[in-house]
N, C-alpha and C. Protein backbone atom coordinates (compact mmCIF):
# COMPACT_ATOMS: atom_id res chain seq x y z
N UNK A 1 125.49 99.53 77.90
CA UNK A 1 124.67 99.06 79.01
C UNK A 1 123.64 98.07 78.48
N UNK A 2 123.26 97.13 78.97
CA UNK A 2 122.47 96.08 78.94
C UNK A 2 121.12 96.58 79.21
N UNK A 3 120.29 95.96 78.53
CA UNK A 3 118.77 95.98 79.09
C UNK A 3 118.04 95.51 80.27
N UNK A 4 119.04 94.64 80.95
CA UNK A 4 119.06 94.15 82.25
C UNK A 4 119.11 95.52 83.18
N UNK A 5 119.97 95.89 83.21
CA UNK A 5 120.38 96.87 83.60
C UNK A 5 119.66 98.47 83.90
N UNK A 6 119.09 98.88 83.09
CA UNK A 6 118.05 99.86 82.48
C UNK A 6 117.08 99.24 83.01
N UNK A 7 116.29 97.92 83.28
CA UNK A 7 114.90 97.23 83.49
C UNK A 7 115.32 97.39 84.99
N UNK A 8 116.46 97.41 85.76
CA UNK A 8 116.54 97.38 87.56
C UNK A 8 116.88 98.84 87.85
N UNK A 9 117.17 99.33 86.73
CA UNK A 9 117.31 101.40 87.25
C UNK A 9 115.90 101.61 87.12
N UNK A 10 114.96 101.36 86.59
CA UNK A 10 113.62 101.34 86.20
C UNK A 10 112.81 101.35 87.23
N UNK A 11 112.77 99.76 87.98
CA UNK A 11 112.41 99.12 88.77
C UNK A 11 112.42 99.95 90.13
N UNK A 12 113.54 99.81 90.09
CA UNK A 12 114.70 100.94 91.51
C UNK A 12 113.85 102.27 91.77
N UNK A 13 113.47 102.86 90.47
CA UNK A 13 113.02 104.40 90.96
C UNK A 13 111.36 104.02 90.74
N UNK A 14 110.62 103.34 90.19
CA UNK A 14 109.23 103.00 90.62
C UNK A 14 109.18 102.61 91.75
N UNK A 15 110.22 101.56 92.18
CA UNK A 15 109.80 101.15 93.88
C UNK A 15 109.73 102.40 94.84
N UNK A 16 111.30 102.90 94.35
CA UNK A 16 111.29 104.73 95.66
C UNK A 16 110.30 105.07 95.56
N UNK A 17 110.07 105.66 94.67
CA UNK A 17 108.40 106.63 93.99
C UNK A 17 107.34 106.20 95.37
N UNK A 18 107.25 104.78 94.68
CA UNK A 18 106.21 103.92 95.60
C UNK A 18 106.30 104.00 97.41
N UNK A 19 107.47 104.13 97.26
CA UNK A 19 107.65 103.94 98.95
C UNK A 19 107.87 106.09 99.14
N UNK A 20 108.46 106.68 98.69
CA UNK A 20 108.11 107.88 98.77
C UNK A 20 106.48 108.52 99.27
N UNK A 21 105.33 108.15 98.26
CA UNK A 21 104.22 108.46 98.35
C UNK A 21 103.87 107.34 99.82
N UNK A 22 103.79 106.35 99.82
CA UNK A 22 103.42 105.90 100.81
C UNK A 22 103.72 106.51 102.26
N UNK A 23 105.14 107.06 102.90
CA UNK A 23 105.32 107.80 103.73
C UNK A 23 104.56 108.72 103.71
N UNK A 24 104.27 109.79 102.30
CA UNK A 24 104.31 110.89 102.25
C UNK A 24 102.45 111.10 103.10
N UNK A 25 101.77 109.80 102.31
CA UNK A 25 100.47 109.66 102.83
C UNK A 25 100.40 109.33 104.49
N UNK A 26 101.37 108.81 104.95
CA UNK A 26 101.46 108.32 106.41
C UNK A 26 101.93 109.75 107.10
N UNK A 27 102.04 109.96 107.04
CA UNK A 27 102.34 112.08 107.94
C UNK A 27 101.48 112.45 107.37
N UNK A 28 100.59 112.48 106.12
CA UNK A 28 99.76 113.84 106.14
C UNK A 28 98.43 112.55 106.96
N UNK A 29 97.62 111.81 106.56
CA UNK A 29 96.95 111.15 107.56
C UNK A 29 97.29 111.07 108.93
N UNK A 30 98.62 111.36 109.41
CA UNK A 30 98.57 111.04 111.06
C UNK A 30 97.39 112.25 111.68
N UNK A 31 97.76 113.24 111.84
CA UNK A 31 96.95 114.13 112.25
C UNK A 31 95.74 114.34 112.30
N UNK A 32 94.92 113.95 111.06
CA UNK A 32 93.14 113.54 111.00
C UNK A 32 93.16 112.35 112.05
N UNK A 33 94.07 111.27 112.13
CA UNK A 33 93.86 110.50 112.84
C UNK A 33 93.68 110.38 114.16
N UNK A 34 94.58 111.62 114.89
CA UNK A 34 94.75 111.71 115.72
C UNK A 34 93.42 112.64 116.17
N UNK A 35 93.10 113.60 115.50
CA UNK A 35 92.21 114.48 115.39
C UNK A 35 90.37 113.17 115.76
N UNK A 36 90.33 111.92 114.78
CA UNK A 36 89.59 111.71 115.22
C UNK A 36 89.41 110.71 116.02
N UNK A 37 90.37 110.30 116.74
CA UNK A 37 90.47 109.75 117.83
C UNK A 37 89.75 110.52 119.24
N UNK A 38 90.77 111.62 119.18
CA UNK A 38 90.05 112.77 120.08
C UNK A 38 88.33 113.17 119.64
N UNK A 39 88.15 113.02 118.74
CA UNK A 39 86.82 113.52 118.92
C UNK A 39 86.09 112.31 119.41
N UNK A 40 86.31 110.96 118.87
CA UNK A 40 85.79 109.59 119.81
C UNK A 40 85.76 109.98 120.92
N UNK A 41 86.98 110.22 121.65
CA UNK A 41 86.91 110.01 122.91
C UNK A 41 85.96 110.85 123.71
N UNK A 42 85.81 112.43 122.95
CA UNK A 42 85.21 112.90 123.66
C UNK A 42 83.33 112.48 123.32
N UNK A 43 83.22 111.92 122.16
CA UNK A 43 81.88 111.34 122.09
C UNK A 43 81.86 110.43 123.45
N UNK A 44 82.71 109.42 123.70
CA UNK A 44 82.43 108.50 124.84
C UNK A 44 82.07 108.88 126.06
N UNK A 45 82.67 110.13 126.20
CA UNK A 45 82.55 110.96 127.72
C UNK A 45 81.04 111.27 127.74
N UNK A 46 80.88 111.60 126.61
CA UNK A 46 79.67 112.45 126.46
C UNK A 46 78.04 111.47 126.86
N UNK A 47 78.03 110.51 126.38
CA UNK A 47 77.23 109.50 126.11
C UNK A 47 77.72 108.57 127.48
N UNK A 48 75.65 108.63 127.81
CA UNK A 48 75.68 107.65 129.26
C UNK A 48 75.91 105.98 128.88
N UNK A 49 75.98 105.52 127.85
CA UNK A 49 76.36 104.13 127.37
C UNK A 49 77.39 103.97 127.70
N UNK A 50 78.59 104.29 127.77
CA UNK A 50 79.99 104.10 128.68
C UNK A 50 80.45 104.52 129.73
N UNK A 51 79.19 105.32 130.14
CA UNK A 51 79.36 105.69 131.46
C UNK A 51 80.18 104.53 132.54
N UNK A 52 80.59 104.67 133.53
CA UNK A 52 81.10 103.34 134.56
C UNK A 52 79.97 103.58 135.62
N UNK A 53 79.89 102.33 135.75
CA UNK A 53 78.35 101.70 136.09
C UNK A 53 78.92 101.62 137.76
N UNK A 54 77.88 101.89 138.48
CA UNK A 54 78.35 101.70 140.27
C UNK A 54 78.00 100.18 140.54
N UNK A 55 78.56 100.58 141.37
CA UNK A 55 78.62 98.87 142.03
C UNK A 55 77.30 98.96 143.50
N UNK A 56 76.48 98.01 143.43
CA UNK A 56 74.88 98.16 143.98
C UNK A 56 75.65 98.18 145.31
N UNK A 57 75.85 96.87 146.15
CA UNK A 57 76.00 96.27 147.25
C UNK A 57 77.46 95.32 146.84
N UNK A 58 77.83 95.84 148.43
CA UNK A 58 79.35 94.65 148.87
C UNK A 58 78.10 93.24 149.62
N UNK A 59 76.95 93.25 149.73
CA UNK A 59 75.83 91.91 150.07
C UNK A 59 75.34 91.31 148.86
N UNK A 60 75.16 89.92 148.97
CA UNK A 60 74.76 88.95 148.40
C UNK A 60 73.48 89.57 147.99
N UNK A 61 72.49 89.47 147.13
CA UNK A 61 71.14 89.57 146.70
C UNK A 61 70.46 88.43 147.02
N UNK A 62 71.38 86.80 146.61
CA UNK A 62 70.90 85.99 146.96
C UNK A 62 71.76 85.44 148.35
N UNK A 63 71.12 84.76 149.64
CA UNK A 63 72.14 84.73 150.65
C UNK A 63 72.64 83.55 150.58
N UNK A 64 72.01 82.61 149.87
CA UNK A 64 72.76 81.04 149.64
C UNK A 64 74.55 81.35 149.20
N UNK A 65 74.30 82.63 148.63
CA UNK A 65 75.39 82.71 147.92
C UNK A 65 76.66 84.20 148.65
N UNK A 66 77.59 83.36 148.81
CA UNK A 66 78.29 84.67 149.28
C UNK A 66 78.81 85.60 148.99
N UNK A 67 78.77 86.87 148.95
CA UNK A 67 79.28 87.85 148.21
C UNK A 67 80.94 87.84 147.88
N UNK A 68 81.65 88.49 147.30
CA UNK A 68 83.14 87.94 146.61
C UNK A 68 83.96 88.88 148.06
N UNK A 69 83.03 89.71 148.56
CA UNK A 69 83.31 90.46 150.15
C UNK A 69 83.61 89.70 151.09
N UNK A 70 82.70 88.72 151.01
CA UNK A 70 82.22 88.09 152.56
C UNK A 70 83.18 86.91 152.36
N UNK A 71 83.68 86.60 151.02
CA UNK A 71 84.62 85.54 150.76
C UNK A 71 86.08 85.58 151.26
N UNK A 72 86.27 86.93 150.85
CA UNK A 72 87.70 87.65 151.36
C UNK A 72 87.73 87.84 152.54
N UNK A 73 86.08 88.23 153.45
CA UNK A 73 86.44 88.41 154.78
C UNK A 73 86.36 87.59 156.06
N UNK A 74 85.92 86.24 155.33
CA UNK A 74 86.16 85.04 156.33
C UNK A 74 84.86 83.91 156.36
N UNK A 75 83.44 85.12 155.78
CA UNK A 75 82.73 84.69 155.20
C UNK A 75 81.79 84.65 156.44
N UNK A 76 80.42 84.17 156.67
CA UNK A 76 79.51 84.01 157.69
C UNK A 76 78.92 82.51 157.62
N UNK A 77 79.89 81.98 159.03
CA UNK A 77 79.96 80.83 159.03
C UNK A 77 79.31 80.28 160.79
């Protein structure tokens, strides 16, 4: 056998190795991940900063200007 040969059987089982551990790290990390996703989310619920904000008035504040209501509804003309 050649040294060529021996240097790509070499090669061959460092790459597996390499790609072995890499999966092996991708399944045991899914689960923390998922784990802290869920706990984000439930921080977001929790906290009035992302709360969804109400909507004041379907009326203009200013009347020069027409509300995106009064646009759709024919408007006051």
């Amino acid at each position: 056998m050649s040294l060529l040969f021996y240097g790509v059987c070499i090669l061959g089982v460092v790459l597996g190795g390499l790609m072995l551990l890499v999966l092996y790290s991708l399944l045991v990390m899914a689960p923390k991940g998922d784990e802290y996703l869920n706990q984000l989310e439930l921080e977001m619920f929790k906290t009035s900063k992302y709360a969804p904000s109400f909507i004041k008035s379907e009326k203009s504040e200013n009347l020069r200007v027409p509300a995106t209501s009064d646009l759709y509804h024919g408007g006051t003309t």
